[in-house]
C-alpha atoms as a PDB file:
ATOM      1  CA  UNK A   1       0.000   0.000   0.000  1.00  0.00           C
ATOM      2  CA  UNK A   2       1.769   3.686  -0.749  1.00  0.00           C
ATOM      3  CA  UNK A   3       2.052   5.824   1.878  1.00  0.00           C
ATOM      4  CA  UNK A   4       0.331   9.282   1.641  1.00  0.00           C
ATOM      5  CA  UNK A   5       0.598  12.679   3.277  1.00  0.00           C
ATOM      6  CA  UNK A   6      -0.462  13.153   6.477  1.00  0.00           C
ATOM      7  CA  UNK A   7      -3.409  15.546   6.215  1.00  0.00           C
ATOM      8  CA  UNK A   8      -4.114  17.381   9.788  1.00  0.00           C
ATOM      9  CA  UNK A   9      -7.459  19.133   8.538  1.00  0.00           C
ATOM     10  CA  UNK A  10      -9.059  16.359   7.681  1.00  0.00           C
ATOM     11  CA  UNK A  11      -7.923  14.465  11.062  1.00  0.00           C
ATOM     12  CA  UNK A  12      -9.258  17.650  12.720  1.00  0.00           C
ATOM     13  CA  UNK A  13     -12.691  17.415  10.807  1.00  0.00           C
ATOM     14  CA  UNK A  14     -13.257  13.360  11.166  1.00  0.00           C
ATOM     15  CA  UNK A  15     -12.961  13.847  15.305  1.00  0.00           C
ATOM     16  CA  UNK A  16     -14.703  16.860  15.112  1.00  0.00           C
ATOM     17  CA  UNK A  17     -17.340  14.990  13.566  1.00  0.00           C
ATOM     18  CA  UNK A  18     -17.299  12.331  15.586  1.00  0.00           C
ATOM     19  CA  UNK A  19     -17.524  14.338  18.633  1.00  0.00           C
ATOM     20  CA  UNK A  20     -20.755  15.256  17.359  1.00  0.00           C
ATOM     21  CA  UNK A  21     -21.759  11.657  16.346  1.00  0.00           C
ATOM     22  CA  UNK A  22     -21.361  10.284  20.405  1.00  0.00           C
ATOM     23  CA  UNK A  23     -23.064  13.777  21.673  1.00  0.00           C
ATOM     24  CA  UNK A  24     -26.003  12.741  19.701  1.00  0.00           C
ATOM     25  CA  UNK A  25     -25.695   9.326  20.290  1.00  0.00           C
ATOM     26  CA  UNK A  26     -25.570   9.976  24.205  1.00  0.00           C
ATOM     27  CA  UNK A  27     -28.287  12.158  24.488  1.00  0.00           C
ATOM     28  CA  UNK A  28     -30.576   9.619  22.239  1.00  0.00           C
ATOM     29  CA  UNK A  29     -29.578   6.643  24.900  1.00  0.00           C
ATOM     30  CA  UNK A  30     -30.623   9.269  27.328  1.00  0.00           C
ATOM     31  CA  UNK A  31     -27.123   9.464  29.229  1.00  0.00           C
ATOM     32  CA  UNK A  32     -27.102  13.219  28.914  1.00  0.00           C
ATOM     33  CA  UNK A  33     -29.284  16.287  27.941  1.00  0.00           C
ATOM     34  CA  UNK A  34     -27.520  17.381  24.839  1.00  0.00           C
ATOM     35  CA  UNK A  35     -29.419  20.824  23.544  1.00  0.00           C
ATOM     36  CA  UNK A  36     -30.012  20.026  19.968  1.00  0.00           C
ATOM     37  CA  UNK A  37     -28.741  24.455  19.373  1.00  0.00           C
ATOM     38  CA  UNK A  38     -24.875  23.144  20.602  1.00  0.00           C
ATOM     39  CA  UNK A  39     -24.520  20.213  17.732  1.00  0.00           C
ATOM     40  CA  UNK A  40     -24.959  22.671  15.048  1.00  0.00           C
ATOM     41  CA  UNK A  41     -22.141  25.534  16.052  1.00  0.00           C
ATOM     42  CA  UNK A  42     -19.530  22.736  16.944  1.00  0.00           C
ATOM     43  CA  UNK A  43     -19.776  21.285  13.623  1.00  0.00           C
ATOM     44  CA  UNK A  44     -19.789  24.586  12.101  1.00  0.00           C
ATOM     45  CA  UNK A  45     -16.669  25.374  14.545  1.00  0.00           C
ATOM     46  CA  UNK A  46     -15.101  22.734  14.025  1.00  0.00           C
ATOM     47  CA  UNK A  47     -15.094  22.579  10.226  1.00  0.00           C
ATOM     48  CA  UNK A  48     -14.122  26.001   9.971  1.00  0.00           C
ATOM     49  CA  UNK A  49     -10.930  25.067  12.035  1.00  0.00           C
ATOM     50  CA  UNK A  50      -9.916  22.031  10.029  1.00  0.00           C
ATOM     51  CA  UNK A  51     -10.390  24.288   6.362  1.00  0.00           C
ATOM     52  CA  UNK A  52      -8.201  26.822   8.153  1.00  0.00           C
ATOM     53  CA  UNK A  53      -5.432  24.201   9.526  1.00  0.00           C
ATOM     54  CA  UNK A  54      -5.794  22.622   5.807  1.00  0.00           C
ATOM     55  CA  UNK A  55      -5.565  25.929   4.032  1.00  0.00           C
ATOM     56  CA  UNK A  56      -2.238  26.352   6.474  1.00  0.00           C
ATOM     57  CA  UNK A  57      -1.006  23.257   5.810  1.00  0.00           C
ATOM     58  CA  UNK A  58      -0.926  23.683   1.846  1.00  0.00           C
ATOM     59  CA  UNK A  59       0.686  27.029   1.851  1.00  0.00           C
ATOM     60  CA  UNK A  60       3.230  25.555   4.266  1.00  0.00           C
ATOM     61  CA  UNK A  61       4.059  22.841   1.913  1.00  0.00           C
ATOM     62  CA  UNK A  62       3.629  24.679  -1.454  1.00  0.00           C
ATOM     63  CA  UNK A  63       6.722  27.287   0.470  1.00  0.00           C
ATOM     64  CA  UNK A  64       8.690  23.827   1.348  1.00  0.00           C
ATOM     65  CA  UNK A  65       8.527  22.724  -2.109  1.00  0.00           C
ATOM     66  CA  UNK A  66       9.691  26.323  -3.586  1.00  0.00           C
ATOM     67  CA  UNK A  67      12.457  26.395  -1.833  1.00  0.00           C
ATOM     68  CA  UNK A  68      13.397  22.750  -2.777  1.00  0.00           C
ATOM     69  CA  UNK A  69      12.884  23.525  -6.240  1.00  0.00           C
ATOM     70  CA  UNK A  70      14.728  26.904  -5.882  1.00  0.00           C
ATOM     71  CA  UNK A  71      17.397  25.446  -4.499  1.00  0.00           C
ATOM     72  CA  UNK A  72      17.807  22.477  -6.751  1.00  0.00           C
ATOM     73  CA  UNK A  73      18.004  24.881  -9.725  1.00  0.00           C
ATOM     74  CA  UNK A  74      21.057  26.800  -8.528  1.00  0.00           C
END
């Protein structure tokens, strides 16, 4: 199997996600009162987050690869 990049915003949007996933599932089992107004804005958090840590984590490697290729041509 080839090994691919590691990609933090979309390790940051799965938990994120999932977070939301056992909130709901708890407060269906009726282990906790989970208002159905706080699933909405930590999804919406949350995904804004992990496009922002993705967004960072392209420019950071786009820069990485400039200066290899900058580099490489001198």
């Amino acid at each position: 199997m080839p090994r691919h990049e590691f990609q933090p915003g979309r390790l940051l949007a799965g938990l994120v996600l999932l977070a939301g996933g056992v909130l709901y599932l708890l407060d269906a089992a009726g282990e906790r009162d989970v208002p159905w107004y706080l699933i909405l804005p930590l999804a919406f958090g949350g995904l804004t987050l992990a496009a922002l840590v993705g967004v960072t984590t392209y420019a950071v490697r786009r820069d990485r690869e400039d200066r290899i290729r900058e580099s490489s041509e001198r």
